[in-house]
Protein backbone atom coordinates (compact mmCIF):
# COMPACT_ATOMS: atom_id res chain seq x y z
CA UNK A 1 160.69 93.96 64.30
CA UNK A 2 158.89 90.76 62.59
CA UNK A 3 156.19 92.21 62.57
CA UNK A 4 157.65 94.65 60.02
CA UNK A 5 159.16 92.12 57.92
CA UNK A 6 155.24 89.80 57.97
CA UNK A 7 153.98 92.17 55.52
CA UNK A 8 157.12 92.24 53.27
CA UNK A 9 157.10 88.40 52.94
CA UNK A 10 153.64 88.02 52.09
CA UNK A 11 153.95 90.56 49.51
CA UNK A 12 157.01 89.01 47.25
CA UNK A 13 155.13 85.53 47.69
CA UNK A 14 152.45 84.30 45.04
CA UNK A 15 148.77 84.84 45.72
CA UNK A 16 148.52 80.94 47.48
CA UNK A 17 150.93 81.71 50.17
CA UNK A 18 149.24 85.23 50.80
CA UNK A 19 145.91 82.66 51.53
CA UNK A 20 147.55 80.18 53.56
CA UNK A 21 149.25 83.22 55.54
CA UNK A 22 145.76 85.14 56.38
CA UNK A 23 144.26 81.81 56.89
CA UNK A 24 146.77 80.65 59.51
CA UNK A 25 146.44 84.33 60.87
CA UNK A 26 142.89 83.70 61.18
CA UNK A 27 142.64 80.15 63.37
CA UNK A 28 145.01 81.77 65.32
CA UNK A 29 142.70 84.78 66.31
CA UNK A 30 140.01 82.86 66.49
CA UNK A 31 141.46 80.42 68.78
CA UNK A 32 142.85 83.26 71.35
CA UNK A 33 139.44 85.19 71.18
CA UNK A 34 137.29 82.04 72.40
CA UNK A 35 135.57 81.18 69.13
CA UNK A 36 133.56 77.40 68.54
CA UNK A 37 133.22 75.50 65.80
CA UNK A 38 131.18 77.91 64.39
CA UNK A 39 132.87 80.85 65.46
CA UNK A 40 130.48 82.34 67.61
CA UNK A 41 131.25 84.48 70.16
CA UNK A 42 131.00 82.06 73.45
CA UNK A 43 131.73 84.71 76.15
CA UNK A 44 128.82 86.83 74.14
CA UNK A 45 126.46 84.80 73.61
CA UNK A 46 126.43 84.22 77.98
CA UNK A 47 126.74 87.70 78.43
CA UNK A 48 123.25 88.19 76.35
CA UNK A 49 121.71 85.23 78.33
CA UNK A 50 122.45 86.64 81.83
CA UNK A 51 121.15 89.89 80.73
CA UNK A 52 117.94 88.38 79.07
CA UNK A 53 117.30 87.07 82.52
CA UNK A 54 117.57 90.17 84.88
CA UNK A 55 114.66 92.08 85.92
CA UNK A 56 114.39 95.50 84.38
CA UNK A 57 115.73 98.03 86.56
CA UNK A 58 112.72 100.21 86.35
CA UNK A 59 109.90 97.87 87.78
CA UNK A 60 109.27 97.30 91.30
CA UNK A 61 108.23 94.57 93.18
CA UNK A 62 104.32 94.66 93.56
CA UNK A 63 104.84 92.44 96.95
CA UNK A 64 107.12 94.95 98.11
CA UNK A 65 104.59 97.83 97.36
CA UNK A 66 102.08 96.06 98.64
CA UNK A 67 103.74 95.28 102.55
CA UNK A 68 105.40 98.88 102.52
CA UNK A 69 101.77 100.67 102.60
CA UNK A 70 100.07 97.75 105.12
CA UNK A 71 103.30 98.89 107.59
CA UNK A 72 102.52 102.32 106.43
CA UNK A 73 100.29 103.82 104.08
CA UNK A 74 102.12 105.54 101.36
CA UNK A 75 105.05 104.13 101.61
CA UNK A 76 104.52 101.67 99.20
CA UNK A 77 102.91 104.64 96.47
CA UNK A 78 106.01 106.51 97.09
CA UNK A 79 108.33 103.23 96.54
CA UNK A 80 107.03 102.78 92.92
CA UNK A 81 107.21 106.86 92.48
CA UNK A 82 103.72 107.89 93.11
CA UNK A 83 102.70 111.16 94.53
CA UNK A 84 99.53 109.52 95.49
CA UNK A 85 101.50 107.93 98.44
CA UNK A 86 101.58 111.23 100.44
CA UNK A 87 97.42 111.21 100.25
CA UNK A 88 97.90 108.23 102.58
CA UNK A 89 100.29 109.44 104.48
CA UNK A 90 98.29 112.73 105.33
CA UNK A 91 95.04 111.06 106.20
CA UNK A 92 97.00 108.02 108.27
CA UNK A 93 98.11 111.08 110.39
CA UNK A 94 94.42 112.94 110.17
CA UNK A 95 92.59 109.65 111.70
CA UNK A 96 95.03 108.96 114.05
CA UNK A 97 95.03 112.28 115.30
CA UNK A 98 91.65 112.54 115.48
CA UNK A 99 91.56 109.24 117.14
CA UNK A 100 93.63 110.58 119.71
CA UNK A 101 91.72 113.75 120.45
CA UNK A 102 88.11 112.05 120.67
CA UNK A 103 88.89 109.13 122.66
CA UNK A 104 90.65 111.41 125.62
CA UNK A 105 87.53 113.67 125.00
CA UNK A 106 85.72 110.83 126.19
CA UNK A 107 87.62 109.77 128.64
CA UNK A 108 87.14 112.90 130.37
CA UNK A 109 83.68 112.79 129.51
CA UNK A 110 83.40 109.39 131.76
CA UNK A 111 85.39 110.34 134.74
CA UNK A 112 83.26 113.85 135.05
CA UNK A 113 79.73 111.96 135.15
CA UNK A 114 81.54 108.82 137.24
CA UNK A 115 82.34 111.80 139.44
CA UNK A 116 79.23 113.56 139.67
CA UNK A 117 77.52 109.79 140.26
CA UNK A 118 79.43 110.12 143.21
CA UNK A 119 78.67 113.22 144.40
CA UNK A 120 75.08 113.06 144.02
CA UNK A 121 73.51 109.33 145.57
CA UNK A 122 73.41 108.48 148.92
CA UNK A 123 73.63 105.02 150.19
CA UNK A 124 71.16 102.96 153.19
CA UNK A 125 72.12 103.01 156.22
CA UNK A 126 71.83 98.85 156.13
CA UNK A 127 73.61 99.17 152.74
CA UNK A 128 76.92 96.92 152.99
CA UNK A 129 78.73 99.24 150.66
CA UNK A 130 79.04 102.89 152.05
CA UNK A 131 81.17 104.24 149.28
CA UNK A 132 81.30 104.01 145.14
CA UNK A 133 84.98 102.94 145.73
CA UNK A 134 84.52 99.35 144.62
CA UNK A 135 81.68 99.72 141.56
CA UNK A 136 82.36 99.12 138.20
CA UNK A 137 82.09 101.39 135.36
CA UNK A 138 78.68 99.00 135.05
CA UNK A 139 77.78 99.96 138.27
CA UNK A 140 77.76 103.55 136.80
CA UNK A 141 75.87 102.60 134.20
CA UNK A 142 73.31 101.13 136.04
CA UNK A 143 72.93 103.58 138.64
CA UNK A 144 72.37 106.11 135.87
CA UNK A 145 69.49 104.40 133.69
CA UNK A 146 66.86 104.08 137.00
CA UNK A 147 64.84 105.88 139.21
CA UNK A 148 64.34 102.72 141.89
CA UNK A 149 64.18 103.90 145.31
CA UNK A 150 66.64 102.29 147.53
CA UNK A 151 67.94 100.95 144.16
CA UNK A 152 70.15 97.69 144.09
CA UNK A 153 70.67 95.11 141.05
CA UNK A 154 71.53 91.63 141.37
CA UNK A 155 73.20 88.63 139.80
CA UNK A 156 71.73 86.23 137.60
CA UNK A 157 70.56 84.14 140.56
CA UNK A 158 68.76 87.00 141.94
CA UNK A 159 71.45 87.45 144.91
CA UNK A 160 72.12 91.07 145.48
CA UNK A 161 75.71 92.77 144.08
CA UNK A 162 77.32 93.26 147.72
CA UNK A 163 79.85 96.22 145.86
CA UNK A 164 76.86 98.31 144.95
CA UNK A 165 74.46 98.10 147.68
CA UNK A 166 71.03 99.96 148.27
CA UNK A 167 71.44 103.68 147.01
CA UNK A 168 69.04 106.84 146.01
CA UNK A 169 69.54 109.97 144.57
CA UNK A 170 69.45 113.05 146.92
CA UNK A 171 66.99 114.89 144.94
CA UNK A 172 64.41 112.70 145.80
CA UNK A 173 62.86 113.41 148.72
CA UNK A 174 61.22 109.91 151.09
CA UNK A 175 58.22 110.64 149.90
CA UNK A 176 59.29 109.99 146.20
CA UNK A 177 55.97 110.74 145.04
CA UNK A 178 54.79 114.09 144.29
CA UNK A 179 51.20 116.11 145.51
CA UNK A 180 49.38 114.53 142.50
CA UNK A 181 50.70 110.87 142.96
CA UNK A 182 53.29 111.03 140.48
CA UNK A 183 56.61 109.33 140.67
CA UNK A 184 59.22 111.87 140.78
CA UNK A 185 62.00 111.41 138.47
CA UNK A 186 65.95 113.00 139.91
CA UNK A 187 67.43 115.69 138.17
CA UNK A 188 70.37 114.10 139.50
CA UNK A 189 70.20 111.26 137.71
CA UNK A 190 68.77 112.57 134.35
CA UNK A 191 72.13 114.69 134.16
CA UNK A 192 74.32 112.15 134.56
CA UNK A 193 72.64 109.81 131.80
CA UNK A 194 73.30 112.67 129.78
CA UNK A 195 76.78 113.33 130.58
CA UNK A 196 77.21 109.31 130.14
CA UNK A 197 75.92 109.47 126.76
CA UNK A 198 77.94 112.38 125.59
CA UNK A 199 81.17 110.46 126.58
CA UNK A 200 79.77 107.39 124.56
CA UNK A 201 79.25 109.36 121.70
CA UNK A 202 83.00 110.60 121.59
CA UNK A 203 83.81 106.98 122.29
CA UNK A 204 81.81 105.64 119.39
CA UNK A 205 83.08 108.61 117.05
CA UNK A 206 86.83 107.68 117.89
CA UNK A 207 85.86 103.97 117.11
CA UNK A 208 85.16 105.26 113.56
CA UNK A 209 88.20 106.95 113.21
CA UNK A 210 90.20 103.82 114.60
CA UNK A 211 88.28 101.82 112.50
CA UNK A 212 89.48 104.63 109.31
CA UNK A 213 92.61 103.80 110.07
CA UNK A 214 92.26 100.35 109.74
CA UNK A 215 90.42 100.93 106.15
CA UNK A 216 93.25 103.42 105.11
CA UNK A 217 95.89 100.61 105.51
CA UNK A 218 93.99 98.46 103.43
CA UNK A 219 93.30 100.65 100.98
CA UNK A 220 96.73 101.87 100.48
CA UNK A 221 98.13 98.40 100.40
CA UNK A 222 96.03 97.72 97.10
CA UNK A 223 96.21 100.49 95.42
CA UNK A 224 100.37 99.91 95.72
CA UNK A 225 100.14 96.83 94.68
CA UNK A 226 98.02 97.69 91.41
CA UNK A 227 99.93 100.74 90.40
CA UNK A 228 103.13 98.35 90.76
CA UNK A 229 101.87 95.80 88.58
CA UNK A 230 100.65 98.68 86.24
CA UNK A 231 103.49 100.61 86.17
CA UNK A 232 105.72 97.42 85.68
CA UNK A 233 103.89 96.70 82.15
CA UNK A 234 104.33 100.16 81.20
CA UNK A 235 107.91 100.73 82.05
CA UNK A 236 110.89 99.88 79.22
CA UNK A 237 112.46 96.98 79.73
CA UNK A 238 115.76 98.31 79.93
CA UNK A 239 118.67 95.61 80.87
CA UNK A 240 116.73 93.06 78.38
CA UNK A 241 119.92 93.42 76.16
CA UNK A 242 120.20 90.81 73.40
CA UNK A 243 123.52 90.22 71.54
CA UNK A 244 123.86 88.57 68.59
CA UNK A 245 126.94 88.31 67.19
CA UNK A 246 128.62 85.55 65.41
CA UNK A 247 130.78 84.69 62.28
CA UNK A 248 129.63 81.58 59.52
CA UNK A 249 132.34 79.28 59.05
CA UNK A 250 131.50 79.29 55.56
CA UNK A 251 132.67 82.52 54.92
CA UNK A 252 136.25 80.89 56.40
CA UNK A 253 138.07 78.89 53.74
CA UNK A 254 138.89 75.35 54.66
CA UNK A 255 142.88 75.72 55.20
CA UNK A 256 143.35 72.18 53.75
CA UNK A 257 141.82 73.04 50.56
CA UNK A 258 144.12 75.72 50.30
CA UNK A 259 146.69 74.12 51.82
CA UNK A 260 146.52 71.54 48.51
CA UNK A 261 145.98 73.84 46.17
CA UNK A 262 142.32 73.21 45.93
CA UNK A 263 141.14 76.44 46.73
């Protein structure tokens, strides 16, 4: 209802009173919306400021990118969006699976030849060990790389190694040396070298793909945290809103001036 009758009012009243009315009108607005002194928009003007301050939605942490793909390669390309990131992932699963394969290759490899070792020496009579139950995969080794008759190695003080004791292969006849005075090498003994060197080979090759592993980690890891950083630069900077609104207090008339007449 008076807010019907406002308008009538200010229209049967002289062009002064119209003033003061709009001007009175006017504080009054500007007092309820949260204006200053200079009748900027307070609550706006922090708004903008927060916003100015956020991170842009789009980029992604290069730290992040970087520990996601040295957990797991590709992880951290497919946290910033790259298809690159599956690359990883497929060879992480290649050398690990090839890993896998190659080292129980040669672990099968070792236990045949430890076997045949077994199988095919004989040990003295005097010998305190009767049995290859207590050697050492260097005792293996050994046993492997000579001919020796009655063969035995010893410790660094020359003692003899008790476990091992005084062995010979059973292709070697007493005699050990042959019509023309040559020393007679086993058969024995030259296939198990070999079958010791085949498993050492699968061991070295599964060492490489361990060690690709490794590489692929490290790899990944960079390249996530470049492409991050890269991508970050490139992206839009899309919550970086900026508002800038305000009104001049000299475009507001000085209600005492009007208020005397001076206006």
């Amino acid at each position: 209802m008076i807010f019907s009758v406002i308008p009538q009012l200010i229209i049967k009243q002289n062009s002064r009173f119209q003033i003061i009315i709009f001007s009175i009108i006017f504080m009054c607005s500007a007092l309820c919306f949260g204006y200053d002194k200079n009748f900027s928009l307070i609550d706006t003007q922090e708004l903008s400021s927060q916003l100015a301050n956020q991170p842009s939605i789009s980029q992604k942490s290069p730290t992040k990118a970087f520990l996601f793909s040295a957990v797991a390669p590709g992880t951290g390309e497919l946290y910033i969006g790259s298809k690159k990131g599956i690359a990883f992932i497929a060879s992480e699963i290649a050398f690990w699976s090839a890993y896998i394969v190659l080292n129980g290759r040669a672990n099968n490899l070792r236990d045949s030849y430890t076997s045949y070792v077994d199988e095919h020496i004989a040990f003295e009579e005097d010998s305190p060990t009767k049995s290859t139950k207590d050697w050492t995969l260097e005792d293996y080794e050994h046993a492997t790389q000579t001919d020796n008759w009655h063969y035995v190695y010893t410790e660094n003080n020359g003692e003899p190694i008790d476990r091992v004791g005084k062995f010979y292969w059973k292709d070697i006849p007493e005699e050990k040396i042959d019509e023309q005075g040559n020393e007679l090498i086993s058969k024995y003994r030259a296939t198990a070298y070999s079958m010791r060197g085949s498993a050492n080979k699968k061991y070295k090759q599964a060492k490489v793909c361990l060690s690709m592993v490794v590489l692929n980690h490290v790899i990944s890891a960079i390249d996530a945290r470049v492409s991050a950083i890269i991508k970050s630069k490139k992206s839009p900077q899309t919550t970086n809103i900026s508002i800038h609104t305000s009104i001049s207090s000299n475009l507001t008339p000085n209600l005492y001036a009007v208020m005397q007449g001076q206006f």
